[in-house]
C-alpha atoms as a PDB file:
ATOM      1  CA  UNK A   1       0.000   0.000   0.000  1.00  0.00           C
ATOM      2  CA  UNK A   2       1.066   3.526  -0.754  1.00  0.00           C
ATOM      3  CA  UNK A   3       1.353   6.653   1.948  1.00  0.00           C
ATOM      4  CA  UNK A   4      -0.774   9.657   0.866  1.00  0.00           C
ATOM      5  CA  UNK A   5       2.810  11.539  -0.207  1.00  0.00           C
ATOM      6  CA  UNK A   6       3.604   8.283  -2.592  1.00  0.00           C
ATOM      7  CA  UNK A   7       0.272   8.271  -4.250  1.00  0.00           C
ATOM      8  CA  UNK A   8       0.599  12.128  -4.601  1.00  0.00           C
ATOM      9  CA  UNK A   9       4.409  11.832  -5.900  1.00  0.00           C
ATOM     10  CA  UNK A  10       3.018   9.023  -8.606  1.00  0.00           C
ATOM     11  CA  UNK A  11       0.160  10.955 -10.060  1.00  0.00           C
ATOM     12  CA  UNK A  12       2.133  14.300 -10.383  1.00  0.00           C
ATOM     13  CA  UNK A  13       5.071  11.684 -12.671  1.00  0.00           C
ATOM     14  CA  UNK A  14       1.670  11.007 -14.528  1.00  0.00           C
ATOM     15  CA  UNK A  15       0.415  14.643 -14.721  1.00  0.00           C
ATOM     16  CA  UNK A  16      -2.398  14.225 -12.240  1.00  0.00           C
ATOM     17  CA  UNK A  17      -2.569  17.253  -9.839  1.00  0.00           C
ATOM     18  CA  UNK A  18      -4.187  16.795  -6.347  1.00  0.00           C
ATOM     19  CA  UNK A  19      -5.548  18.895  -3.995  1.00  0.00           C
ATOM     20  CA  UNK A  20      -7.396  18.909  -0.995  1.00  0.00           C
ATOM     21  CA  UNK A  21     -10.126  21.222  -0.533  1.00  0.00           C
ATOM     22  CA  UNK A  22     -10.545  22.198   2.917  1.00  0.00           C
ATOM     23  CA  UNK A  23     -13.814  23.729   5.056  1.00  0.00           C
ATOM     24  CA  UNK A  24     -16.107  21.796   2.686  1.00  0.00           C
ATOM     25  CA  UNK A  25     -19.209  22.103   4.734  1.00  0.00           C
ATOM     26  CA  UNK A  26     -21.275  19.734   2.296  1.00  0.00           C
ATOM     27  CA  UNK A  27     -21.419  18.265  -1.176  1.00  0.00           C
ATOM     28  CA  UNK A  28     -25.367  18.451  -3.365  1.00  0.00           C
ATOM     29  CA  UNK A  29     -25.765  15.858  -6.448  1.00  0.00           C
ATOM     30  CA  UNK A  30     -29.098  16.880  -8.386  1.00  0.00           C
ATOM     31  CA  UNK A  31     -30.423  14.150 -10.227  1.00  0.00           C
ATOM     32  CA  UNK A  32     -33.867  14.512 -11.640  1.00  0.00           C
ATOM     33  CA  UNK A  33     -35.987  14.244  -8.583  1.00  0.00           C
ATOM     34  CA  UNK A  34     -34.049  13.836  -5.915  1.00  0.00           C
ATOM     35  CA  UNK A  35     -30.783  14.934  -4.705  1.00  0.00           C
ATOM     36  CA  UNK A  36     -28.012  13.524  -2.498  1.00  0.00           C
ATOM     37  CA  UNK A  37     -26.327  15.534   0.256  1.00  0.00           C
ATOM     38  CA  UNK A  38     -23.385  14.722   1.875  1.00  0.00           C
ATOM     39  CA  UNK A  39     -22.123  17.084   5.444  1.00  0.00           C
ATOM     40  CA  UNK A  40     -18.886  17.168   6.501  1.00  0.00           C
ATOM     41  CA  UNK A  41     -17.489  15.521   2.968  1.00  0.00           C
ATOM     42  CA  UNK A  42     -13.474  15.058   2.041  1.00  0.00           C
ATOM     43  CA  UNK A  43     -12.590  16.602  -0.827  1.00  0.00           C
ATOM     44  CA  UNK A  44     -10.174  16.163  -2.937  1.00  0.00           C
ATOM     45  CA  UNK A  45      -9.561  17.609  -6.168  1.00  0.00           C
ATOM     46  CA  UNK A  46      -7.938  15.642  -9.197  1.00  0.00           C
ATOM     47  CA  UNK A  47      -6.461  17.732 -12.509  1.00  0.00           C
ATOM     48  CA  UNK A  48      -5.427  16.003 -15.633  1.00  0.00           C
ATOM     49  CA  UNK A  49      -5.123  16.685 -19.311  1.00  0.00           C
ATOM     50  CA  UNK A  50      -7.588  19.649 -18.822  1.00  0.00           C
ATOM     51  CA  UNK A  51     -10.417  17.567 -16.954  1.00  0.00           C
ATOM     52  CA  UNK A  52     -11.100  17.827 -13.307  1.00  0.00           C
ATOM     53  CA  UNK A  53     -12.250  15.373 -11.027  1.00  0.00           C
ATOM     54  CA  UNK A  54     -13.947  15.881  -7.570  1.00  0.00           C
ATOM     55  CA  UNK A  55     -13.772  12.983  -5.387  1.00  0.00           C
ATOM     56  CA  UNK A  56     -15.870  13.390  -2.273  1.00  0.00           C
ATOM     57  CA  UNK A  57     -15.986  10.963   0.600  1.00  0.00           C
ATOM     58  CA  UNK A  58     -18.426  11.510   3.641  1.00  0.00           C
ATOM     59  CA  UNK A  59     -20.689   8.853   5.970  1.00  0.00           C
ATOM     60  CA  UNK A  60     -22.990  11.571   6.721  1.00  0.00           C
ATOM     61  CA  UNK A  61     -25.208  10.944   3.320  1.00  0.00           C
ATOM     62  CA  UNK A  62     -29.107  11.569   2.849  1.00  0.00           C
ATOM     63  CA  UNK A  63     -31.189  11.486  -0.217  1.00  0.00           C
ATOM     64  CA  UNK A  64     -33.837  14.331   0.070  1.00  0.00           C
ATOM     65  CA  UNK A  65     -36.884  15.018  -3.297  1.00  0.00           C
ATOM     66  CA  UNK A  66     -36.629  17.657  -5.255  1.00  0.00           C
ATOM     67  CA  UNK A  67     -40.600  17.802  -5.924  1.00  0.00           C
ATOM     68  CA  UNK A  68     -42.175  19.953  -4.378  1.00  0.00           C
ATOM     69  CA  UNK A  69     -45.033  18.442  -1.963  1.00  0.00           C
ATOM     70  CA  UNK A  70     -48.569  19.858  -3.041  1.00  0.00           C
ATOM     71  CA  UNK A  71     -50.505  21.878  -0.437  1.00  0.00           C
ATOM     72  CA  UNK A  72     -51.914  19.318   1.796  1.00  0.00           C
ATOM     73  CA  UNK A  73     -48.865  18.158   4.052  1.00  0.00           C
ATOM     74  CA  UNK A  74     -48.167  14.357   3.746  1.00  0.00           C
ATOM     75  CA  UNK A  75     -48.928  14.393   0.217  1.00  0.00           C
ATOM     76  CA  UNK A  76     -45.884  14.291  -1.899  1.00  0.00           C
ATOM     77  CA  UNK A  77     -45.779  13.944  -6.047  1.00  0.00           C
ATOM     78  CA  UNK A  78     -44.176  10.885  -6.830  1.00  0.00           C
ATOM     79  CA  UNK A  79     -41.898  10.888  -9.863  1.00  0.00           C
ATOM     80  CA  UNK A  80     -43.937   7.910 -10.941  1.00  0.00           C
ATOM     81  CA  UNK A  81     -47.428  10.182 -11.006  1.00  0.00           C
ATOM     82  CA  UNK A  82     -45.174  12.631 -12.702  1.00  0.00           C
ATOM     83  CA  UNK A  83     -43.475  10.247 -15.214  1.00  0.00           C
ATOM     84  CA  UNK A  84     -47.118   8.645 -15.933  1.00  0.00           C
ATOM     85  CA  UNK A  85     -49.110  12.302 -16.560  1.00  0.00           C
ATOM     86  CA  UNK A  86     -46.509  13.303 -19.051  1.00  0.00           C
ATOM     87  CA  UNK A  87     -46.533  10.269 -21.625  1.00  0.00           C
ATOM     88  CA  UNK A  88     -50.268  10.126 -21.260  1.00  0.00           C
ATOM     89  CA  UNK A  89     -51.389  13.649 -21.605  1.00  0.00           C
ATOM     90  CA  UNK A  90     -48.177  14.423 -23.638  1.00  0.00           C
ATOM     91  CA  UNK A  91     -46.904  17.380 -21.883  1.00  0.00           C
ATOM     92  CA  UNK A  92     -43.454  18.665 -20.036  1.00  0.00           C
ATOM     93  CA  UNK A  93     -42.507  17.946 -16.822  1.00  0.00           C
ATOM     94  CA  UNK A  94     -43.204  21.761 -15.657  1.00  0.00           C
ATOM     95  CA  UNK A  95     -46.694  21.205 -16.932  1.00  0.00           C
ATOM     96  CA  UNK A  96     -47.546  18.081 -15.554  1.00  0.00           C
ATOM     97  CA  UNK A  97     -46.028  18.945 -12.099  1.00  0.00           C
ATOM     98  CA  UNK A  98     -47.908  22.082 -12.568  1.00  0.00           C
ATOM     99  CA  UNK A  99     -51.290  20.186 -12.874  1.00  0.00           C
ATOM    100  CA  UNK A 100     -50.451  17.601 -10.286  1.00  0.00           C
ATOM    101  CA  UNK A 101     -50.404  20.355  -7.886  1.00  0.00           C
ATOM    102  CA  UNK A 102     -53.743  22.154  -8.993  1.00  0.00           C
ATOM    103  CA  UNK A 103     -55.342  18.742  -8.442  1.00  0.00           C
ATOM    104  CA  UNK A 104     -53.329  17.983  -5.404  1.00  0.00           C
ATOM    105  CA  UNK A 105     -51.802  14.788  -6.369  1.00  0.00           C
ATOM    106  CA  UNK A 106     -55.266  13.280  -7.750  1.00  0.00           C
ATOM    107  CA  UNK A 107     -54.068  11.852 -11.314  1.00  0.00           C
ATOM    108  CA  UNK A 108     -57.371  11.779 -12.405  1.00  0.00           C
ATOM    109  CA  UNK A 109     -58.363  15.356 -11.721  1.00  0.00           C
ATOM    110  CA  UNK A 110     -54.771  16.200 -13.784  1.00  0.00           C
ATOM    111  CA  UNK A 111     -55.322  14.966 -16.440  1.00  0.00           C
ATOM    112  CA  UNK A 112     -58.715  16.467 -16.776  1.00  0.00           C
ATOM    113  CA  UNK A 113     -56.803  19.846 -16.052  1.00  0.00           C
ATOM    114  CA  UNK A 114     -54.788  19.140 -18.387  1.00  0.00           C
ATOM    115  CA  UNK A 115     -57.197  18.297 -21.070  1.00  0.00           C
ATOM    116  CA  UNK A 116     -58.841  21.504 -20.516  1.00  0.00           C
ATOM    117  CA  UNK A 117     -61.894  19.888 -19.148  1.00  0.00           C
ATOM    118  CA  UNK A 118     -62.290  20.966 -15.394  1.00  0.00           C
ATOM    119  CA  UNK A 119     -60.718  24.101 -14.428  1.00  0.00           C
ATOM    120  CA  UNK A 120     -58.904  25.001 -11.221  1.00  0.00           C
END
């Protein structure tokens, strides 16, 4: 196994630059619908042939939605409701989330909203 100064003194012979960024109070990855947030992360910055590389390490990891809950609490748009409104009424995702939360999660009710046929 190699010490932290060996690895560092092999990757520079190889052109890899590394760096550790310090005071890193917490890493977000946005992916779609959700998004992963990781406190307290170790950072460490990799540069090679123009490309950078953040590697972050942490145990302090949640997963947290990034759709917004309608307007009765405890009722949360799933991404499946979401994903299922859009191919069947044909429309974006701003649109369906849009009607999804004028019929407060009811599917039904969106896609009658959405079809122009009840109004809310």
């Amino acid at each position: 196994m190699l010490s932290p100064h060996e690895l560092k003194k092999l990757l520079k012979r190889y052109g890899v630059e590394v760096e550790e960024l310090r005071g890193v109070e917490k890493a977000e990855f946005l992916l779609g619908s959700k998004k992963i947030v990781v406190l307290s992360p170790q950072v460490v910055l990799l540069k090679a042939r123009g490309q950078v590389i953040y590697q972050v390490i942490g145990s302090d990891v949640r997963e947290e939605s990034t759709i917004p809950s309608t307007s009765e609490p405890g009722t949360p748009i799933s991404e499946d409701d979401l994903r299922f409104i859009m191919e069947h009424a044909g429309v974006s995702r701003e649109k369906a989330l849009e009607a999804l939360l004028k019929a407060k999660g009811d599917i039904a009710r969106a896609m009658l909203i959405l079809r122009g046929e009840l109004n809310e």
